[in-house]
Protein backbone atom coordinates (compact mmCIF):
# COMPACT_ATOMS: atom_id res chain seq x y z
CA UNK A 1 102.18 65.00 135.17
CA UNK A 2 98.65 66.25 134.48
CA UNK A 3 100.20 69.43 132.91
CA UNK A 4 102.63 67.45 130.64
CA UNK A 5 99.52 65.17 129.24
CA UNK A 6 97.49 68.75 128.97
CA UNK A 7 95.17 68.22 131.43
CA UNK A 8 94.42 71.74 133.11
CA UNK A 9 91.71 71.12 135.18
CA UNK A 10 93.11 68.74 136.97
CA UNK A 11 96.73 70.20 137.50
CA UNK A 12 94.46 73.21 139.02
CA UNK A 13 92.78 70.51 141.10
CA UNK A 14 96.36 69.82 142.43
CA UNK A 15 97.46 73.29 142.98
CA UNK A 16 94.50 74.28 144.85
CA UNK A 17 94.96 71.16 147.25
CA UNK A 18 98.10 72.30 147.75
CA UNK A 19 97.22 75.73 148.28
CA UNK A 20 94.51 74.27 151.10
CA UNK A 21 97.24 72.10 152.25
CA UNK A 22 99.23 74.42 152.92
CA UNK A 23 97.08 77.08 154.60
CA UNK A 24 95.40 74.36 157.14
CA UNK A 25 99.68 72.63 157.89
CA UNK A 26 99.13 73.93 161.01
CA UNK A 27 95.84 73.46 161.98
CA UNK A 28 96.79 69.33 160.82
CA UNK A 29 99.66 69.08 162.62
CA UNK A 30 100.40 71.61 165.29
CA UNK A 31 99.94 69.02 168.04
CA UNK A 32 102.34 66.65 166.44
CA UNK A 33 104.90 69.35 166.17
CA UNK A 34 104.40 70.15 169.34
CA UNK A 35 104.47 67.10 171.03
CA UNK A 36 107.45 66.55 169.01
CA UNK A 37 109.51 69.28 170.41
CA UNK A 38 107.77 68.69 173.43
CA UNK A 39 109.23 65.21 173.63
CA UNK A 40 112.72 66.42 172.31
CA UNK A 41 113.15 69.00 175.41
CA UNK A 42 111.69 67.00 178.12
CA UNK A 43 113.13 63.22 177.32
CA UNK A 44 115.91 63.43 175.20
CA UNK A 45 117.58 66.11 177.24
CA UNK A 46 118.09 64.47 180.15
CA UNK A 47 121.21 63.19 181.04
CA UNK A 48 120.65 59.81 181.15
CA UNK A 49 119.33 59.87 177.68
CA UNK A 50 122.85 62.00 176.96
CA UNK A 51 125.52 59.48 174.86
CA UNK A 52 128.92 58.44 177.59
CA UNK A 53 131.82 60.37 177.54
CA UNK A 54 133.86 57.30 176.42
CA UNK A 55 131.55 56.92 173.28
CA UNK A 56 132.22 60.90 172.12
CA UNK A 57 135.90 60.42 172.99
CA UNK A 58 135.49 56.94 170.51
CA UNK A 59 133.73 59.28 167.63
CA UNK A 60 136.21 62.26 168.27
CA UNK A 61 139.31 60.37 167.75
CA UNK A 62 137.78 58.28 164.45
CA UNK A 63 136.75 61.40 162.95
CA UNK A 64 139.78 63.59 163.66
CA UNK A 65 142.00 60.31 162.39
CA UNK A 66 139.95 60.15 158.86
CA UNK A 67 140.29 63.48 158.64
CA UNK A 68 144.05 63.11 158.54
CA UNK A 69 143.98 60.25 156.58
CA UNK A 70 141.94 62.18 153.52
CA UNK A 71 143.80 65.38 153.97
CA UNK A 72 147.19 64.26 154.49
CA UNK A 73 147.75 62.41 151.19
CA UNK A 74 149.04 64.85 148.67
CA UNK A 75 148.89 62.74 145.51
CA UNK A 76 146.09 60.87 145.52
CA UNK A 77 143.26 62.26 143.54
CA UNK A 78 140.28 64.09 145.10
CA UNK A 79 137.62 62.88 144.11
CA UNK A 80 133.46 62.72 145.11
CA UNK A 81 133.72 59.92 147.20
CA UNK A 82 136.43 62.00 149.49
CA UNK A 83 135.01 64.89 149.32
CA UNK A 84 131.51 63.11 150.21
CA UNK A 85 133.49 61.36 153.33
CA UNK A 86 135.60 64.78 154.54
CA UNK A 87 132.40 66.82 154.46
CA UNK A 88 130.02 64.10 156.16
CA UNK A 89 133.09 64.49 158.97
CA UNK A 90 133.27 67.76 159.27
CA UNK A 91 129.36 68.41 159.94
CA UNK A 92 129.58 65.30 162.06
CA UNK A 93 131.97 67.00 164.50
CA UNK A 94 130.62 70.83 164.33
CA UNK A 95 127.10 69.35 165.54
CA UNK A 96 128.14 66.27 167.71
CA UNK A 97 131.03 69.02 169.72
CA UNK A 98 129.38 72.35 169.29
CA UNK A 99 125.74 72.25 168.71
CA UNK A 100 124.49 69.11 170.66
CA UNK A 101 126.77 69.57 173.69
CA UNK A 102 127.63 72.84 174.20
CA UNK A 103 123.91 74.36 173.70
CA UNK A 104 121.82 72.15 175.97
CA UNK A 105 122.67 74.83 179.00
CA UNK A 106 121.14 77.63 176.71
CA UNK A 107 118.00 75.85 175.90
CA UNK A 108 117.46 74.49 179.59
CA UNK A 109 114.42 75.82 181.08
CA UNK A 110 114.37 76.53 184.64
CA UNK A 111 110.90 73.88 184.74
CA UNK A 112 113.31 71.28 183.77
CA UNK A 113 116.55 72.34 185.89
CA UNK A 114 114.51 71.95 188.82
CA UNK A 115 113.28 68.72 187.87
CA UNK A 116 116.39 67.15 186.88
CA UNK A 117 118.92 69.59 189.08
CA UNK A 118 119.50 67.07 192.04
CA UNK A 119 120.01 64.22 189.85
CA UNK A 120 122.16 65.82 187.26
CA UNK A 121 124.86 67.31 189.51
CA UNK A 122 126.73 65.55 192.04
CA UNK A 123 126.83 67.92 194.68
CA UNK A 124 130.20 66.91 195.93
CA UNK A 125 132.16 67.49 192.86
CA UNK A 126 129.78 69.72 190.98
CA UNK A 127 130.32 67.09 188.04
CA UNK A 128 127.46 65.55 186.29
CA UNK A 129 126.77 61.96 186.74
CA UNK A 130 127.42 59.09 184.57
């Protein structure tokens, strides 16, 4: 705004804020980021905190039957709104079925498979608990 009403010196004001800004992100809010992540790995991780089998099962079959139900008409018209609705499915089912479930394992450190290990497998079956 202050370059549209021509005032220079205090668009250059704003820039070199910016500029600051930007150089000290880190330093402002590494700990936040960190505790953050932190809090993502440690808390959210843990199987309790992990959504019920019966619930993905619930999401899988609504968003495999919309799917169908957009895609299967051939003459109705394509628009935005369908479009909008197919692609907010598809995302919705690469990172509920490949990203969120299949790559906790990966990103498990061996801190928190000890601390969790005797509660998250039942070590008759070898299953995880509900």
């Amino acid at each position: 705004m202050y370059l549209i009403d021509d005032e220079d010196d205090k668009a250059s004001d704003v820039d070199k804020f910016i500029d600051v800004f930007e150089l000290s992100h880190d330093y402002l809010f590494g700990d936040a980021t960190y505790a953050m992540n932190r809090n993502r790995n440690e808390k959210l991780r843990k199987p309790e905190a992990l959504p019920l089998e019966e619930d993905i099962a619930k999401v899988r079959e609504y968003t495999l039957f919309r799917m169908q139900a957009i895609t299967k008409e051939s003459y109705v018209i394509f628009d935005t709104h369908n479009f909008v609705e197919l692609r907010d499915l598809l995302v919705s089912r690469l990172t509920l079925f490949n990203a969120r479930r299949g790559g906790e394992p990966c990103r498990l450190r061996l801190v928190e498979w000890e601390r969790c290990g005797k509660k998250c497998l039942d070590k008759s079956t070898g299953s995880t608990e509900a």
